[in-house]
Protein backbone atom coordinates (compact mmCIF):
# COMPACT_ATOMS: atom_id res chain seq x y z
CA UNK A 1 4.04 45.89 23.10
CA UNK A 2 1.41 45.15 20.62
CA UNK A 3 4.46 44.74 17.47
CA UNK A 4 6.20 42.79 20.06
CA UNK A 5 3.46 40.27 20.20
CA UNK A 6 2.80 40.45 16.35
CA UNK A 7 5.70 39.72 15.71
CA UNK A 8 5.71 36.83 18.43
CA UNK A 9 2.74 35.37 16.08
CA UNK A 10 4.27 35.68 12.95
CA UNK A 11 7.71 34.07 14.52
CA UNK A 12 5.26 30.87 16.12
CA UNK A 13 2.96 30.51 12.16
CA UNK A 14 6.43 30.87 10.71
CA UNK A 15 7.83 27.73 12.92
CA UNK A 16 4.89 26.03 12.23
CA UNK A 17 5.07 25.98 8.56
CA UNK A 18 8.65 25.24 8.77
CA UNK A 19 7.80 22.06 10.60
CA UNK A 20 4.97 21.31 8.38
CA UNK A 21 6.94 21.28 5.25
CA UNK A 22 9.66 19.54 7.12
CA UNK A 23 6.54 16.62 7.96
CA UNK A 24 5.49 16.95 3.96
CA UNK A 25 8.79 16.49 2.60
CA UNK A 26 10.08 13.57 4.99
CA UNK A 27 6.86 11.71 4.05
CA UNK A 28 7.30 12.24 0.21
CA UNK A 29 10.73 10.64 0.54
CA UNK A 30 9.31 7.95 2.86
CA UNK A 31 10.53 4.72 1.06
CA UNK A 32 7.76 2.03 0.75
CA UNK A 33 7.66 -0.81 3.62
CA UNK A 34 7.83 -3.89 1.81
CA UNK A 35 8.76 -7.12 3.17
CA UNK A 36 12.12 -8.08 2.84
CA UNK A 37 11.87 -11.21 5.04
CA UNK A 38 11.26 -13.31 2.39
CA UNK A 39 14.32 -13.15 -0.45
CA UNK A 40 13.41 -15.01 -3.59
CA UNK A 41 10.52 -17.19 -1.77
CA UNK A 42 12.49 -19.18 0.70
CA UNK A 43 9.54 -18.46 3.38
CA UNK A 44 7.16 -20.46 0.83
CA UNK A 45 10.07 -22.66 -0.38
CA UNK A 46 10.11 -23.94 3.40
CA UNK A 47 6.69 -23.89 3.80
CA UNK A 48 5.79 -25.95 1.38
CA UNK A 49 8.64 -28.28 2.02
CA UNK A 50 6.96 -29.33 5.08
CA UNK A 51 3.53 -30.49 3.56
CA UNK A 52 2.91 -33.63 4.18
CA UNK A 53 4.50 -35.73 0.49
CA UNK A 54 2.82 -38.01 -1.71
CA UNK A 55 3.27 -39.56 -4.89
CA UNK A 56 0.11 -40.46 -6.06
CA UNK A 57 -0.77 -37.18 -7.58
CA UNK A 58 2.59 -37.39 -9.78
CA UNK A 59 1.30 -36.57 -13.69
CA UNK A 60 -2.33 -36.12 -12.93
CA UNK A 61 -4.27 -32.67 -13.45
CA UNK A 62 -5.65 -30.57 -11.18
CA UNK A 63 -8.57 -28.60 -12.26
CA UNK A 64 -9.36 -25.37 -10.95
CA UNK A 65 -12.68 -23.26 -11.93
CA UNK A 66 -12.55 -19.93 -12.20
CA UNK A 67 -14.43 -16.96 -14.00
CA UNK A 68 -12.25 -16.14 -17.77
CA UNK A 69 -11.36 -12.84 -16.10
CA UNK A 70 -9.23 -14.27 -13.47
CA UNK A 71 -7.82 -16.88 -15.75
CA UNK A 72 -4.39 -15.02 -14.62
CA UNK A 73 -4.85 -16.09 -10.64
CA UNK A 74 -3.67 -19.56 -11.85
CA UNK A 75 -1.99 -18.98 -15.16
CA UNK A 76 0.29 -16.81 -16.61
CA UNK A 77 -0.25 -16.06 -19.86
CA UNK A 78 0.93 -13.08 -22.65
CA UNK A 79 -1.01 -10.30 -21.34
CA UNK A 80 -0.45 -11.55 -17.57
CA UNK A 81 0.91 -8.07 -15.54
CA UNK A 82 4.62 -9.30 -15.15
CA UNK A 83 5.43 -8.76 -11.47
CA UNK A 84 2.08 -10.86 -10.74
CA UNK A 85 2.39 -13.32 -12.91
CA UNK A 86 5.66 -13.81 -12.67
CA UNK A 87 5.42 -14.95 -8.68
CA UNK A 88 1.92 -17.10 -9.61
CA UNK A 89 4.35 -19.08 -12.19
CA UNK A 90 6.68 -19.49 -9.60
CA UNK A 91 3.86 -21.02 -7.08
CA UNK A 92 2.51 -23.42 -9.55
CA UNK A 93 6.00 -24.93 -10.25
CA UNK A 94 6.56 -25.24 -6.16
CA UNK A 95 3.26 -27.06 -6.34
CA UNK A 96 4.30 -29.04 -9.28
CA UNK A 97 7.35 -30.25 -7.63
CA UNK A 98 5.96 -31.24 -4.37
CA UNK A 99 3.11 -33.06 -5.61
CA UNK A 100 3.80 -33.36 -9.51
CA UNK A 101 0.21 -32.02 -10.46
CA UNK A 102 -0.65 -30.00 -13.55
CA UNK A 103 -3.02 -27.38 -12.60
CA UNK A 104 -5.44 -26.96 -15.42
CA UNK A 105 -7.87 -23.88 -15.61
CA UNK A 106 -11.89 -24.71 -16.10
CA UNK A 107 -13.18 -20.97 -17.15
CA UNK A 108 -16.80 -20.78 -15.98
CA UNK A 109 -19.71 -18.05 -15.58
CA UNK A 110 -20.65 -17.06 -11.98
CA UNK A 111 -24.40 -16.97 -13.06
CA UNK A 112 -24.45 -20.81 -14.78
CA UNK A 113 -22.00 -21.85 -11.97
CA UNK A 114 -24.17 -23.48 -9.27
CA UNK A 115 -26.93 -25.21 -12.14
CA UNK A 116 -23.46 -26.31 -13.49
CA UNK A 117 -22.61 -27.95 -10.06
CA UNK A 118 -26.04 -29.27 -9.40
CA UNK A 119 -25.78 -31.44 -12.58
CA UNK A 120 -22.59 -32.49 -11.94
CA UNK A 121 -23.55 -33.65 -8.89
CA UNK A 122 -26.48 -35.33 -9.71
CA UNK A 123 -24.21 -36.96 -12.32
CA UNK A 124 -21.74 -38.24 -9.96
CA UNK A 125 -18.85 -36.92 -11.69
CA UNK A 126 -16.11 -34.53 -10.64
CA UNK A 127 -17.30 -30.34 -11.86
CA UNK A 128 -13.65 -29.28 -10.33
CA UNK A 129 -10.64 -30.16 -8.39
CA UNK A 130 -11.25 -26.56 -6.48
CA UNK A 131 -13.51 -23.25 -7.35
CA UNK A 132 -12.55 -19.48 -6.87
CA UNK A 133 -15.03 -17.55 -7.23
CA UNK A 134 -16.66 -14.23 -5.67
CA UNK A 135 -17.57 -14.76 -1.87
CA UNK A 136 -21.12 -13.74 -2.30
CA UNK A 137 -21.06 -16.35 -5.62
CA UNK A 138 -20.09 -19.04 -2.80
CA UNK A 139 -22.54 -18.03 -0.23
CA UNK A 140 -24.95 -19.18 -2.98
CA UNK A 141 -23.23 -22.17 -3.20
CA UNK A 142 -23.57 -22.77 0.49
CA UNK A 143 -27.25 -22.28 0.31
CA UNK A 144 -27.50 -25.00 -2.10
CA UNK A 145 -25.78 -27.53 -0.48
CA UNK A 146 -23.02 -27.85 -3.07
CA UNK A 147 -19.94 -27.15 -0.52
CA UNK A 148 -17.60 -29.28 1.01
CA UNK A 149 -16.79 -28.21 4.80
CA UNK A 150 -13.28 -27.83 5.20
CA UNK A 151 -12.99 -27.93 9.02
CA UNK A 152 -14.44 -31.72 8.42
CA UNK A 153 -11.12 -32.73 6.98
CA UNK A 154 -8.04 -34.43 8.68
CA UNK A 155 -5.94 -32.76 6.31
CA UNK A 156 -6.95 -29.06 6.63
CA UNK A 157 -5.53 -27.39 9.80
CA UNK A 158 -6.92 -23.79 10.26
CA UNK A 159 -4.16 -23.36 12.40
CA UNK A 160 -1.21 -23.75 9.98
CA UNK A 161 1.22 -21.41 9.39
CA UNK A 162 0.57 -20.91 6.46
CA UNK A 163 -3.55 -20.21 7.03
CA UNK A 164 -4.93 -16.78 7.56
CA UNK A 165 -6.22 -18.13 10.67
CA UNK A 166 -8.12 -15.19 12.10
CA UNK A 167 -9.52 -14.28 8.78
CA UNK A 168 -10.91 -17.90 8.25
CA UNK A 169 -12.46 -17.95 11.76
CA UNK A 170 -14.31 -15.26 11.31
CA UNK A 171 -15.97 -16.21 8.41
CA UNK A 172 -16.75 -19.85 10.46
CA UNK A 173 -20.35 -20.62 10.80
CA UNK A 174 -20.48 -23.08 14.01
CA UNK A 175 -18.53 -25.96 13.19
CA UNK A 176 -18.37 -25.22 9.01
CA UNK A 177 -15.87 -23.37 6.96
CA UNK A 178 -16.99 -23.41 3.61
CA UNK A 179 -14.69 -21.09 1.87
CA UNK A 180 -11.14 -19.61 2.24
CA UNK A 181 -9.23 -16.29 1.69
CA UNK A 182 -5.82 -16.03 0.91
CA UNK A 183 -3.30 -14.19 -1.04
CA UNK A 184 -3.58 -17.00 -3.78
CA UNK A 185 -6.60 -15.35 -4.76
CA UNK A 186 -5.28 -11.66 -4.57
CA UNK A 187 -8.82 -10.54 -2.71
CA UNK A 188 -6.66 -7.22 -2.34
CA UNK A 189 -8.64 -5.54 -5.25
CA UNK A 190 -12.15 -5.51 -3.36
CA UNK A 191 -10.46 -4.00 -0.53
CA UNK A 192 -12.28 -1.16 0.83
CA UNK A 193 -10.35 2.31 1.14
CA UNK A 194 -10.91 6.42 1.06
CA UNK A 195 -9.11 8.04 -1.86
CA UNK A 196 -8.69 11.65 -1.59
CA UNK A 197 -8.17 15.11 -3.38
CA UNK A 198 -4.60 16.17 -2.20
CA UNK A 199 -4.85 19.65 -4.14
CA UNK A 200 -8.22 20.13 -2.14
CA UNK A 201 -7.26 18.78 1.20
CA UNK A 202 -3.99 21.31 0.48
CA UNK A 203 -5.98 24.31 -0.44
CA UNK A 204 -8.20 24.27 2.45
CA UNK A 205 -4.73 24.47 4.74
CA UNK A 206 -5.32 21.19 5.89
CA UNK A 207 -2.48 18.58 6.75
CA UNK A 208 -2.24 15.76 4.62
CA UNK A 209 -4.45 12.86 6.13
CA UNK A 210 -1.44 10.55 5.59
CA UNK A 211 0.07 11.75 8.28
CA UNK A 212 -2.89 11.31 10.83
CA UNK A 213 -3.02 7.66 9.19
CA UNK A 214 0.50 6.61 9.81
CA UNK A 215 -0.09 7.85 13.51
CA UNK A 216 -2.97 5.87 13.76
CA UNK A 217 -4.98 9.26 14.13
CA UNK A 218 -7.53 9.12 11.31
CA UNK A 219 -10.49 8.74 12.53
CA UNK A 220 -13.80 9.34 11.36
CA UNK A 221 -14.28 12.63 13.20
CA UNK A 222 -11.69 13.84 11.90
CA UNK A 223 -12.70 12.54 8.45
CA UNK A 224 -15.88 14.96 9.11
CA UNK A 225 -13.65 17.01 10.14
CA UNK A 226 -11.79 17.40 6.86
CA UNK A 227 -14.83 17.11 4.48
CA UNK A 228 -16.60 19.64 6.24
CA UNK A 229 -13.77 22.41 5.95
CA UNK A 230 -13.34 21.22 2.23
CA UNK A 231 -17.16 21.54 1.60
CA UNK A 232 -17.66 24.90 3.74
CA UNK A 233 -19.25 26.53 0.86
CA UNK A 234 -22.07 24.11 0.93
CA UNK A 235 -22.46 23.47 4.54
CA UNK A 236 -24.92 25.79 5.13
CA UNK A 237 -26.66 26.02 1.67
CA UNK A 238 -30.15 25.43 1.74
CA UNK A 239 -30.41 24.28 -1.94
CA UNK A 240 -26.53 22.91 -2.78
CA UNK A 241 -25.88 22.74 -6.78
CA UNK A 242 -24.03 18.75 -7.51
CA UNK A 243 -22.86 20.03 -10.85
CA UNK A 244 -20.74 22.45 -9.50
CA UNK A 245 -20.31 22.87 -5.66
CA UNK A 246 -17.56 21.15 -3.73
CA UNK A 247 -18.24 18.24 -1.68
CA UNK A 248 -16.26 16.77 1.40
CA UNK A 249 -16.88 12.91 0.72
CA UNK A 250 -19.20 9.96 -1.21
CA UNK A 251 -19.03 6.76 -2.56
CA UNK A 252 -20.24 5.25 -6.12
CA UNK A 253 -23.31 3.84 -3.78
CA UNK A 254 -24.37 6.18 -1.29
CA UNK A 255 -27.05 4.78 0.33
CA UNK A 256 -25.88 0.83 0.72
CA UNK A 257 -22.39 0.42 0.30
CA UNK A 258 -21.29 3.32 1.91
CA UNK A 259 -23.01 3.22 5.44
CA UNK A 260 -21.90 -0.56 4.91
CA UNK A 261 -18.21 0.34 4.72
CA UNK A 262 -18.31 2.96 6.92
CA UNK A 263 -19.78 0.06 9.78
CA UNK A 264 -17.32 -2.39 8.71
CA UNK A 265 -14.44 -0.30 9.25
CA UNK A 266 -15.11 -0.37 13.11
CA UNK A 267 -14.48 -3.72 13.97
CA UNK A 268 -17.86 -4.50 15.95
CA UNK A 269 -19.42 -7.37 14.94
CA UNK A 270 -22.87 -8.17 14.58
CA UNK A 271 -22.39 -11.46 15.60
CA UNK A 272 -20.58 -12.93 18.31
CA UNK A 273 -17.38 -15.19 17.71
CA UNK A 274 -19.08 -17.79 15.01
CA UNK A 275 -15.88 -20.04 15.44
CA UNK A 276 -17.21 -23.48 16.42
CA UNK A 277 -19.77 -21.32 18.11
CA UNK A 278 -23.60 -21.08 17.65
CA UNK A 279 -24.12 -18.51 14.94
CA UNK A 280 -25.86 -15.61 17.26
CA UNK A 281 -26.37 -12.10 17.22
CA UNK A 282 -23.53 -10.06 19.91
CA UNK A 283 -24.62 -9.77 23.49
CA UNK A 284 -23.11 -6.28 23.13
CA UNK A 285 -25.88 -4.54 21.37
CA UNK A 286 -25.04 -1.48 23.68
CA UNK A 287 -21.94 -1.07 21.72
CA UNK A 288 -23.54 -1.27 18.35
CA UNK A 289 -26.26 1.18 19.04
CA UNK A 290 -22.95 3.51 19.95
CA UNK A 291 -20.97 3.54 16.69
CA UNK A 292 -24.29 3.47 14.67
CA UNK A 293 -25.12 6.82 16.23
CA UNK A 294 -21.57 8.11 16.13
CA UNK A 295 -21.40 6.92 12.17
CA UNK A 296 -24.95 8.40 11.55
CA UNK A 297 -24.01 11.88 12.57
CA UNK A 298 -21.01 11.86 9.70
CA UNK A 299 -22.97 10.49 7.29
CA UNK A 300 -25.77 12.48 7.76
CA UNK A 301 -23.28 15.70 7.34
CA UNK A 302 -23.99 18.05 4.63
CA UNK A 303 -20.35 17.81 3.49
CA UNK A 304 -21.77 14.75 1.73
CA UNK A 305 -22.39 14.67 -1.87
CA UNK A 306 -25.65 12.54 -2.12
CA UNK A 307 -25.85 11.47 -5.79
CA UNK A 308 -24.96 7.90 -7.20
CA UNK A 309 -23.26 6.36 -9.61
CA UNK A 310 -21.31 8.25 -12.51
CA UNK A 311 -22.36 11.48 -10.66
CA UNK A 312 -20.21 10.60 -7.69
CA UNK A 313 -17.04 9.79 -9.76
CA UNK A 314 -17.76 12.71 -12.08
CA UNK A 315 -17.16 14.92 -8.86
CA UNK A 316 -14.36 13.49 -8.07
CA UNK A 317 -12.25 13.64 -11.32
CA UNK A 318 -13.41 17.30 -11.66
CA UNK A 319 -12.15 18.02 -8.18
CA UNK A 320 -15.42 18.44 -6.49
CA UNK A 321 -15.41 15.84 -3.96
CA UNK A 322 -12.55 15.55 -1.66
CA UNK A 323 -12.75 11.99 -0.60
CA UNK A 324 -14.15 8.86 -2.65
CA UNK A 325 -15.21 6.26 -0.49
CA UNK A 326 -14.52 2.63 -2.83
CA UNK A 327 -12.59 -0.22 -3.34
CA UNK A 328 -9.09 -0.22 -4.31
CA UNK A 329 -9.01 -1.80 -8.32
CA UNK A 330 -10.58 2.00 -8.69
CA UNK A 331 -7.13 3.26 -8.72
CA UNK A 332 -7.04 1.37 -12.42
CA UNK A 333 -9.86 3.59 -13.26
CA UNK A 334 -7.94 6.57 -12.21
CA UNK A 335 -4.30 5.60 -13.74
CA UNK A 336 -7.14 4.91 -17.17
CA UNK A 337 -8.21 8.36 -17.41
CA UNK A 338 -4.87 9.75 -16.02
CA UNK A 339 -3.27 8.00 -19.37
CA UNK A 340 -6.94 9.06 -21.36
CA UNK A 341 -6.08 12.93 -20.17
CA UNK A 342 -9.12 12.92 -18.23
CA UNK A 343 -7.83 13.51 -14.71
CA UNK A 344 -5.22 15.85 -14.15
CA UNK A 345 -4.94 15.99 -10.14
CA UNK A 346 -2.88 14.14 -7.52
CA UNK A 347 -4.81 11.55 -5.41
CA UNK A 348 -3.65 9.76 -2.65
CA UNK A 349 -5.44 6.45 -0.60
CA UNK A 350 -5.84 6.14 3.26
CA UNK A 351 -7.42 3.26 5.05
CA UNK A 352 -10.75 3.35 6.22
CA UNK A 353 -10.99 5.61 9.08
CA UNK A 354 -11.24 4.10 13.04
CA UNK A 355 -14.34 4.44 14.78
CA UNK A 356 -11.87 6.62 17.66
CA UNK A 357 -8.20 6.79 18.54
CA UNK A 358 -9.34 3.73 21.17
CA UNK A 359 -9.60 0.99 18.44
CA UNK A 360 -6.72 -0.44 17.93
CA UNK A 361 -6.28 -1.57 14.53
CA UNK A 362 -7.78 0.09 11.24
CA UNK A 363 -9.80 -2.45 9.45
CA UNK A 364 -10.05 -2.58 5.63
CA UNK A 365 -13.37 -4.37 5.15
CA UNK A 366 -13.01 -6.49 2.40
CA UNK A 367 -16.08 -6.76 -0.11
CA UNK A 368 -18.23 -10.03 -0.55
CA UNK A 369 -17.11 -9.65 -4.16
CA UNK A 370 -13.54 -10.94 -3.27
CA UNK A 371 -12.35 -13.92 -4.68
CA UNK A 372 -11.91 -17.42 -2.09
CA UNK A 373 -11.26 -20.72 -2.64
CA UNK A 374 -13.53 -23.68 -2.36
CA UNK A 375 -13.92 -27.01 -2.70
CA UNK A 376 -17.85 -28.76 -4.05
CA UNK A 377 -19.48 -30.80 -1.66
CA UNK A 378 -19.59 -33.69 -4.52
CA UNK A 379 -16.04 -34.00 -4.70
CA UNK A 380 -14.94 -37.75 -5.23
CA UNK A 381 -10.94 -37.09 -3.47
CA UNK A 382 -11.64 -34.74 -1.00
CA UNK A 383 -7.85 -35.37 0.71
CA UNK A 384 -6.40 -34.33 -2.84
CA UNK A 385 -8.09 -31.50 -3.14
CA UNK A 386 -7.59 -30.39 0.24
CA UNK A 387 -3.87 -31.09 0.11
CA UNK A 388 -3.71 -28.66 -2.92
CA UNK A 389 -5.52 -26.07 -1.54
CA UNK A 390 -2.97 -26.25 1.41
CA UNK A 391 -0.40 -26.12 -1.32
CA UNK A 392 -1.69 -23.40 -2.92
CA UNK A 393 -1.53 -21.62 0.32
CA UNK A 394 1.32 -22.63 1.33
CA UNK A 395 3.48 -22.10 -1.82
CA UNK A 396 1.54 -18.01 -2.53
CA UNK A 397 2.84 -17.14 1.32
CA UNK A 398 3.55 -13.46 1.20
CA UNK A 399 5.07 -13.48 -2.70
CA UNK A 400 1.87 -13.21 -4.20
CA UNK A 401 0.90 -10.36 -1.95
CA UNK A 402 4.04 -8.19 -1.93
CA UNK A 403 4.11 -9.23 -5.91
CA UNK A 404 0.45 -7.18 -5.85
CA UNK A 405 2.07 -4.69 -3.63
CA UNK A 406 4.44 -3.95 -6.59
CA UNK A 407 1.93 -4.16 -9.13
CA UNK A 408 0.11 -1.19 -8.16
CA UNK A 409 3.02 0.66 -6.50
CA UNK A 410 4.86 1.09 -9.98
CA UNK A 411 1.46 1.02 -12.15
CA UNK A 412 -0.65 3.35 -10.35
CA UNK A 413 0.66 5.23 -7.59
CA UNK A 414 2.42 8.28 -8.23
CA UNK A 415 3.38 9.39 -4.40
CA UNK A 416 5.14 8.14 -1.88
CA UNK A 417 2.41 8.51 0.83
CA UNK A 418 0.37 6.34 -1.19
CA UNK A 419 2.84 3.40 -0.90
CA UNK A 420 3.52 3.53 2.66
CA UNK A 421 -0.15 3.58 3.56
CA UNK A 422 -1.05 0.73 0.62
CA UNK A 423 1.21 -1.63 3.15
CA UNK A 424 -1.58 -0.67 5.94
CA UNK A 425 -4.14 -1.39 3.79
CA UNK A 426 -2.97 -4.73 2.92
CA UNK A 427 -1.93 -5.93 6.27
CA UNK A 428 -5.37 -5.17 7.66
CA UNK A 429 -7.53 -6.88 6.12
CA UNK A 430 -10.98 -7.00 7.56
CA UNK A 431 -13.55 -10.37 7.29
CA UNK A 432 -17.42 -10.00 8.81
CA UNK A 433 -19.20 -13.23 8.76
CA UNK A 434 -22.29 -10.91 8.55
CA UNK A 435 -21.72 -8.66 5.65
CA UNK A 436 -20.52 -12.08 3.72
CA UNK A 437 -23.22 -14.33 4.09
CA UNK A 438 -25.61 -11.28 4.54
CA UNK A 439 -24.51 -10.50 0.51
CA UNK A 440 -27.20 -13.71 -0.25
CA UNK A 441 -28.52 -14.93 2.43
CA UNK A 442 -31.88 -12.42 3.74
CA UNK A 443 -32.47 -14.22 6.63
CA UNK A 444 -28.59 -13.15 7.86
CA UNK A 445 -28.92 -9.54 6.18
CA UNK A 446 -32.35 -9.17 7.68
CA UNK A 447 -30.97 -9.17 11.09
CA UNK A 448 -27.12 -7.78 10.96
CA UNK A 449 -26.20 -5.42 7.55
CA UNK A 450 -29.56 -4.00 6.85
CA UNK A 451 -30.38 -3.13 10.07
CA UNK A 452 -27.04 -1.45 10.52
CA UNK A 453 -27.58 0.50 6.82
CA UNK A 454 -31.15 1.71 7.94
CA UNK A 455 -29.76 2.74 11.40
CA UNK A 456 -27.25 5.09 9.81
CA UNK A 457 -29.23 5.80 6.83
CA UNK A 458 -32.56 6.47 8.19
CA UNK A 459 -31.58 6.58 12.36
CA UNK A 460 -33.18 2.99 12.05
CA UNK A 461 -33.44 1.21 15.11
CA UNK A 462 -31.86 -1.61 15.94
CA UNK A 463 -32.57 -3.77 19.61
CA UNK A 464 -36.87 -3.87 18.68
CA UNK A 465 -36.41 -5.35 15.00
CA UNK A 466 -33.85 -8.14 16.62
CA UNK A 467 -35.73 -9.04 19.46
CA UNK A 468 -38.65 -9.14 16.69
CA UNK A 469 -36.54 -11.84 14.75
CA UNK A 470 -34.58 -13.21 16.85
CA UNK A 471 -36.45 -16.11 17.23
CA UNK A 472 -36.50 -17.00 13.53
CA UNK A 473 -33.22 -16.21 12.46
CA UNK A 474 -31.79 -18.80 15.50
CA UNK A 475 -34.26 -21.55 14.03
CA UNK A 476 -32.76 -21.00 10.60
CA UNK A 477 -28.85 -20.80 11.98
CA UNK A 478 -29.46 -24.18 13.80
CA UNK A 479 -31.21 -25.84 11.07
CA UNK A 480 -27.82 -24.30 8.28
CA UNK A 481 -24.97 -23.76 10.63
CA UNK A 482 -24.47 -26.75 12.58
């Protein structure tokens, strides 16, 4: 009786493993989901066909400014990565034909850029056609009065096809739009994402995350979950050694960015909807106070490494940590010392984990160091501009973001998991009108992001320090965000 149920045991494990590898093997040989919908740009080709024409901008230059190091956004040159640049040469010349600009590329430094504007504006002469530059760089901007509102143009329609319309709303304050994020500006890099250890996640005889991804199943208990069985050994150390023990999960800053990510990937914001709205903290502070306290608990775990900095990615090219918590250009960093000989493991990426199974979308918080568009507030043709910037939209459709989809599927990614998830991670893309304009603006950060840090940092509370500002902060969004 007792061999007859052994063996009953060893007959189920052995199914399970079959099944297991059968799972592992099918999603190896997964082929990437890339959009096929749009053959050779005809979606932009169409798209940009139905701008409104005009021949007034026939032979004249437009100037965009942009930081040297993303000279390649706009222009291709000789050390341009070839799939990217290839499909932002294509744009420009659907732009050129339409309207028969030149676009023209002003290099500038984010630090000099808003004394730069100021004196052009007190000038009275043009600084630039149209700016990119980092989101918290423009938040600046908006501070100091040197942005031009989009929403308070005929020409711009948030609701065009060709607009990331929910994106741009939720970076609306009341009845301005000051900047705009699309693929034009590939903000993709400063996406937020977990990359993980596969040979550790493996050797603790845990399934591959991917799979609880794809199923929309990863979720941050179970990201506990899986660092905690990966760090067992230090879980209930009193005194844990971070040159050598294993650790379930970190992020290159621990104590700011992290607990920041970790909030954004929830989907609760701490404002209400700021689309033509009064810029005010959510009525639903009930909610908040819940995912803080569920978020606090993982954080809190010892399974995480607490160190910053080079310590944190140390750990994880030695194979000490099993998940990196950071933003996706790290993958260069990883293909570098792949090449280098410094890394010798498999990674793979995942999305930021759900708050629970119940929400229904994972959200890849983009950082406040993305890249937007934006026009100055001194601008002497605001229609022109505006009309290009619709272009530019227009014309990049999804080419410029399946041509980054590419990029890093044949530079950096050696598995196929890694692909198929890198789709999820592009298609949800996460805005917070909070985290953005909380990046420079205290009065914002004082009553949304650092509240939220503390309260999963430090157990921080949260509905006593709002009611104690409340007052203030909706004094200083009626007197900026009208």
């Amino acid at each position: 009786m007792v061999i007859n149920m052994i063996l009953k045991k060893a007959f189920s494990l052995m199914i399970c493993l079959i099944i297991s590898a059968a799972m592992l093997v099918s999603c190896e040989n997964v082929k990437p989901v890339i959009n096929t919908s749009n053959p050779d740009g005809e979606e932009e080709e169409e798209q940009v066909s139905q701008l409104p024409s005009s021949e007034e901008y026939e032979g004249t230059e437009f100037t965009v400014a942009v930081p040297s190091e993303k000279y390649d956004l706009f222009i291709r040159d000789e050390e341009s990565e070839s799939i990217v640049g290839s499909a932002v040469e294509k744009r420009n010349q659907l732009i050129n034909n339409k309207y028969g600009v030149n676009i023209e590329v002003k290099t500038v430094n984010i630090n000099n850029v808003s004394d730069e504007l100021k004196a052009a504006q007190e000038a009275g002469i043009n600084f630039a056609d149209l700016l990119c530059l980092p989101g918290e760089t423009l938040v600046s901007l908006v501070n100091d009065k040197l942005l031009y509102n989009l929403l308070s143009s005929a020409d711009f329609d948030i609701e065009s096809m060709y607009i990331d319309t929910e994106d741009a709303k939720s970076i609306t304050v009341n009845n301005s739009l000051y900047m705009l994020y699309d693929s034009a500006t590939q903000y993709y890099d400063d996406s937020w994402i977990v990359f993980y250890d596969k040979d550790l996640i493996a050797n603790a005889g845990l399934l591959d995350p991917a799979y609880l991804a794809e199923n929309g199943e990863w979720t941050w208990e179970k990201f506990k979950e899986y660092s905690e069985t990966v760090a067992s050994a230090v879980m209930n150390k009193g005194t844990v050694d971070n040159a050598t023990d294993i650790f379930g999960f970190s992020s290159f800053y621990s104590k700011s960015e992290l607990p920041l990510a970790m909030w954004e990937s929830c989907g609760v914001p701490m404002f209400g909807d700021t689309y033509r709205k009064e810029v005010a903290i959510t009525s639903n502070l009930t909610q908040v106070q819940e995912s803080t306290d569920t978020l606090e608990l993982i954080y809190l775990s010892n399974s995480c490494f607490k160190k910053e900095g080079i310590d944190v990615t140390s750990a994880f090219l030695e194979g000490r940590l099993a998940f990196f918590v950071g933003k996706l250009n790290y993958a260069i960093s990883l293909e570098e010392e792949t090449q280098k000989g410094n890394y010798k493991r498999e990674w793979g990426l995942l999305p930021l984990p759900k708050l629970n199974k119940l929400q229904s979308n994972y959200c890849t918080f983009v950082d406040p160091d993305a890249y937007a568009f934006a026009i100055p507030a001194n601008i002497t043709d605001a229609t022109r501009s505006v009309t290009i910037l619709n272009a530019f939209c227009a014309a990049s459709g999804d080419s410029i973001k399946n041509a980054v989809y590419n990029k890093y599927v044949n530079k950096f990614f050696r598995n196929n998991t890694s692909t198929v998830l890198f789709k999820t991670i592009l298609d949800t893309g996460y805005f917070d009108m909070a985290a953005l304009f909380g990046s420079r603006t205290e009065k914002v950060a004082d009553i949304s992001t650092e509240l939220i840090i503390d309260a999963i940092v430090n157990n921080g509370a949260l509905e006593r320090p709002i009611s104690d500002k409340l007052a203030g902060f909706i004094a200083y969004s009626k007197e900026n965000y009208d």
